[in-house]
N, C-alpha and C. Protein backbone atom coordinates (compact mmCIF):
# COMPACT_ATOMS: atom_id res chain seq x y z
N UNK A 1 -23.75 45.74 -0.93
CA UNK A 1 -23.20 45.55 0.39
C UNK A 1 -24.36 45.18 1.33
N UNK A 2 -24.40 44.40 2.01
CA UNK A 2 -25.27 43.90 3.27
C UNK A 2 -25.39 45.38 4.48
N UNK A 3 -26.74 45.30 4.88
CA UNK A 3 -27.28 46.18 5.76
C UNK A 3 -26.48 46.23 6.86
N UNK A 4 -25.77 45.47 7.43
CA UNK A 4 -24.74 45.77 8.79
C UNK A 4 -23.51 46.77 7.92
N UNK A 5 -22.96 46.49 7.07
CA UNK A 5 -21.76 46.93 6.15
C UNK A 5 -22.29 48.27 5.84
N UNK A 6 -23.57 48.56 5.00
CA UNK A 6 -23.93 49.89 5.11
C UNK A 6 -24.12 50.68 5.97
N UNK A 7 -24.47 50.77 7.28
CA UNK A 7 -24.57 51.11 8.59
C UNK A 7 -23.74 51.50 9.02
N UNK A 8 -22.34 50.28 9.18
CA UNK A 8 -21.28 50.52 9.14
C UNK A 8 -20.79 51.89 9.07
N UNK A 9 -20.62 51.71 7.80
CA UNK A 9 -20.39 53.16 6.71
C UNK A 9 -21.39 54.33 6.88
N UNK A 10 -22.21 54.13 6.77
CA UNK A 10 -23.18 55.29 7.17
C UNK A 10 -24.51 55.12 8.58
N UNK A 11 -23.72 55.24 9.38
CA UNK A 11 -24.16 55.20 10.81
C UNK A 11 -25.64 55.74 10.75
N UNK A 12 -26.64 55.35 11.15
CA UNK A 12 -27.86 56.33 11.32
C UNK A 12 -27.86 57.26 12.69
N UNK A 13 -26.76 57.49 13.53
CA UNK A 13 -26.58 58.55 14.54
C UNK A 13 -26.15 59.75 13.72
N UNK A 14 -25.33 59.46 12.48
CA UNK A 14 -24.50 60.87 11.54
C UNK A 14 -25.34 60.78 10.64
N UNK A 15 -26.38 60.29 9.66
CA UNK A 15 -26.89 60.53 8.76
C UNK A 15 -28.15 59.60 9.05
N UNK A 16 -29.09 60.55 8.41
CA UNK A 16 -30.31 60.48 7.56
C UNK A 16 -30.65 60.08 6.45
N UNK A 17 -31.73 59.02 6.59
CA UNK A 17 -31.85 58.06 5.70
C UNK A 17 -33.21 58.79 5.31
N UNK A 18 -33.01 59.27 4.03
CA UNK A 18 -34.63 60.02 3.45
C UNK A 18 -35.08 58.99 2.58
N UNK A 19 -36.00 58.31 2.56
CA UNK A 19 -37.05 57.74 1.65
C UNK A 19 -37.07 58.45 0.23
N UNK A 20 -36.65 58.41 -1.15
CA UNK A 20 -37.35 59.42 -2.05
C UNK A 20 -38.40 58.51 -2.77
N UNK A 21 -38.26 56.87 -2.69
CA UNK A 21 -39.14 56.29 -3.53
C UNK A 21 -39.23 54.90 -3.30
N UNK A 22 -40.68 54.23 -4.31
CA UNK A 22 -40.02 52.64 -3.77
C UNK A 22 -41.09 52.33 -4.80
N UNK A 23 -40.57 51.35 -5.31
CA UNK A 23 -41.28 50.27 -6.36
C UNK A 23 -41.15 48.65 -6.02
N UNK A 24 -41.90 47.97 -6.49
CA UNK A 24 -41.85 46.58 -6.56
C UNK A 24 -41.85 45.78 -7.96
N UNK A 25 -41.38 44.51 -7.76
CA UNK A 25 -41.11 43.48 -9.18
C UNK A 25 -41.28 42.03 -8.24
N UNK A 26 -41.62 41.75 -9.91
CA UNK A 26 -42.18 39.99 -9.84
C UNK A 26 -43.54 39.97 -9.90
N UNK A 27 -44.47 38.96 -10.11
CA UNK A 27 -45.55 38.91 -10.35
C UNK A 27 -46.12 38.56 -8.89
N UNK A 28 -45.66 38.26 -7.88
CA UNK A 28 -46.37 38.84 -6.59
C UNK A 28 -45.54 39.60 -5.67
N UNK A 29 -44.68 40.64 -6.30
CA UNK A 29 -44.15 41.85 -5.21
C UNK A 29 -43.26 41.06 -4.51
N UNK A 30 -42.43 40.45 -5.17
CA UNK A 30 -41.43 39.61 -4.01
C UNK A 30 -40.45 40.49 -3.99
N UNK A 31 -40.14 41.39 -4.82
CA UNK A 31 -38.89 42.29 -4.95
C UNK A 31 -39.26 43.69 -4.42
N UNK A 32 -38.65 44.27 -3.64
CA UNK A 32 -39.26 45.50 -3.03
C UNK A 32 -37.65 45.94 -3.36
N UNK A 33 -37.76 47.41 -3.98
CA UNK A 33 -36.89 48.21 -4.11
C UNK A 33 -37.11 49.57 -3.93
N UNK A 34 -36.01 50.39 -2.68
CA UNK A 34 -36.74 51.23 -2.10
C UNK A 34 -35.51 52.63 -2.58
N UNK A 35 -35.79 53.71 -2.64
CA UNK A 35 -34.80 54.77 -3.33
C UNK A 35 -34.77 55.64 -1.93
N UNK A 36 -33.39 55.76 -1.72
CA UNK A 36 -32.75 56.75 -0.77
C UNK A 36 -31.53 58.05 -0.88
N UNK A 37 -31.60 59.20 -0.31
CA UNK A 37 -30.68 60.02 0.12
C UNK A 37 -30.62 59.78 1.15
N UNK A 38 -28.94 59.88 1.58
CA UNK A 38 -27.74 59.72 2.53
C UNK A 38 -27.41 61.26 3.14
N UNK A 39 -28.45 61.74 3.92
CA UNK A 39 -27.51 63.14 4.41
C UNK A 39 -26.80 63.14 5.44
N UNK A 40 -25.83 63.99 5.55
CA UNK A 40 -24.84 64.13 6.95
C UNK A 40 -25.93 65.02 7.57
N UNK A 41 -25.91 64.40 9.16
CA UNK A 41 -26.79 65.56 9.93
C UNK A 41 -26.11 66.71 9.95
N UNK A 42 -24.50 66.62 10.07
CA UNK A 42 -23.70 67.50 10.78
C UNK A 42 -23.98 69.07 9.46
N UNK A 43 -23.80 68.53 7.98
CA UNK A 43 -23.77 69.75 7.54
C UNK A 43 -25.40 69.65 6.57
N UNK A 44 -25.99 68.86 6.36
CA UNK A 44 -27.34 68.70 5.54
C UNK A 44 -27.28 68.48 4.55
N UNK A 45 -26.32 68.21 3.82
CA UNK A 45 -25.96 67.57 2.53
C UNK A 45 -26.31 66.48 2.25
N UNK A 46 -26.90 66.05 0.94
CA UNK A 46 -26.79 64.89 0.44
C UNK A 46 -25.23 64.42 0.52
N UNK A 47 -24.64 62.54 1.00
CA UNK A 47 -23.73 62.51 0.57
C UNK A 47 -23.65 61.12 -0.38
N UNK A 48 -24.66 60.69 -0.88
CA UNK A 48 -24.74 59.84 -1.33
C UNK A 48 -26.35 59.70 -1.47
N UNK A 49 -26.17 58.64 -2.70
CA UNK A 49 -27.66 58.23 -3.23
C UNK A 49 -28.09 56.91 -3.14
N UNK A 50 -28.68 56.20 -2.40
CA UNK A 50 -28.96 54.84 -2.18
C UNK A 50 -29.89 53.98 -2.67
N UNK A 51 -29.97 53.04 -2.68
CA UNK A 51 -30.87 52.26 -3.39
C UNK A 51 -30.74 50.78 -2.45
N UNK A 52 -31.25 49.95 -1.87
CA UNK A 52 -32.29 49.63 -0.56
C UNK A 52 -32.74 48.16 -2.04
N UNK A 53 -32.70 47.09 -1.46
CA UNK A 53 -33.24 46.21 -2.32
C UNK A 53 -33.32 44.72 -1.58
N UNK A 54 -35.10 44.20 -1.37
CA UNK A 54 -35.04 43.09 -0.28
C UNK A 54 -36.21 42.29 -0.85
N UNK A 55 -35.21 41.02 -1.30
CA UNK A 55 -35.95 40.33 -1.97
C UNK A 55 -36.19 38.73 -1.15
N UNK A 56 -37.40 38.55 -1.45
CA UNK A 56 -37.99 37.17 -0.94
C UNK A 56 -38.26 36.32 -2.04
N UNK A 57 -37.99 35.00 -1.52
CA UNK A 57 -37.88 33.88 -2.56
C UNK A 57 -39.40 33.45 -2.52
N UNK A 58 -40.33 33.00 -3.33
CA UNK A 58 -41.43 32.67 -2.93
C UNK A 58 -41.22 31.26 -2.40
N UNK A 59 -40.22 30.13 -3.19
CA UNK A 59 -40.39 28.84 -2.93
C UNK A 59 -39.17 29.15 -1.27
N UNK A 60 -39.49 28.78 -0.15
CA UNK A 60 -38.61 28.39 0.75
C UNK A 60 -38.75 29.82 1.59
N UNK A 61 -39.36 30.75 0.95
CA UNK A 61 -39.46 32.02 1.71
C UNK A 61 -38.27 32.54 2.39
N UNK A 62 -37.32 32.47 1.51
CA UNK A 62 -36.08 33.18 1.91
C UNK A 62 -35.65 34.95 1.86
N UNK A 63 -35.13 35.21 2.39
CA UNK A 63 -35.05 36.78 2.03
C UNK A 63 -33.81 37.18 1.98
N UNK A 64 -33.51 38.14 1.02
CA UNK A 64 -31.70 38.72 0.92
C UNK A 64 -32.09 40.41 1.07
N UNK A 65 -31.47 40.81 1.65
CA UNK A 65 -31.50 42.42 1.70
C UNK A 65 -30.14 43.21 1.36
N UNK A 66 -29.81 44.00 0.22
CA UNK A 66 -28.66 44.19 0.20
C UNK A 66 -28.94 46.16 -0.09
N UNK A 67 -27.62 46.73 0.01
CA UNK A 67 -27.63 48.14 -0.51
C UNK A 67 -26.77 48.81 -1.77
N UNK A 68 -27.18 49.08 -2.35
CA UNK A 68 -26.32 49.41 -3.56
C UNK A 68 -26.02 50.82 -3.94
């Protein structure tokens, strides 16, 4: 799902976006993939597990950012 669509859905006013990790791919780091928990502020729960993925094209320097 695209970053407006996730937002959407999980507002960053009701939840917290925790960082747990992040790696890269391709032979110059064009792929950045970043690992997330989704908590509700209201009760502190995890409510979901995210995964964050924003990739750049080297030829044309394009970029796609999506959430999975």
């Amino acid at each position: 799902m695209t970053d407006d669509e996730f937002k959407e859905q999980y507002p960053p006013s009701q939840f917290d976006y925790v960082r747990t990790g992040k790696r890269t791919k391709g032979h110059m780091g064009q792929t950045e993939i970043e690992y997330y928990n989704i908590i509700d502020k209201s009760t502190g729960k995890i409510v979901r597990n995210a995964i964050y993925t924003e990739h750049t094209n080297v030829r044309g320097l394009d970029s796609s950012e999506y959430w999975d």
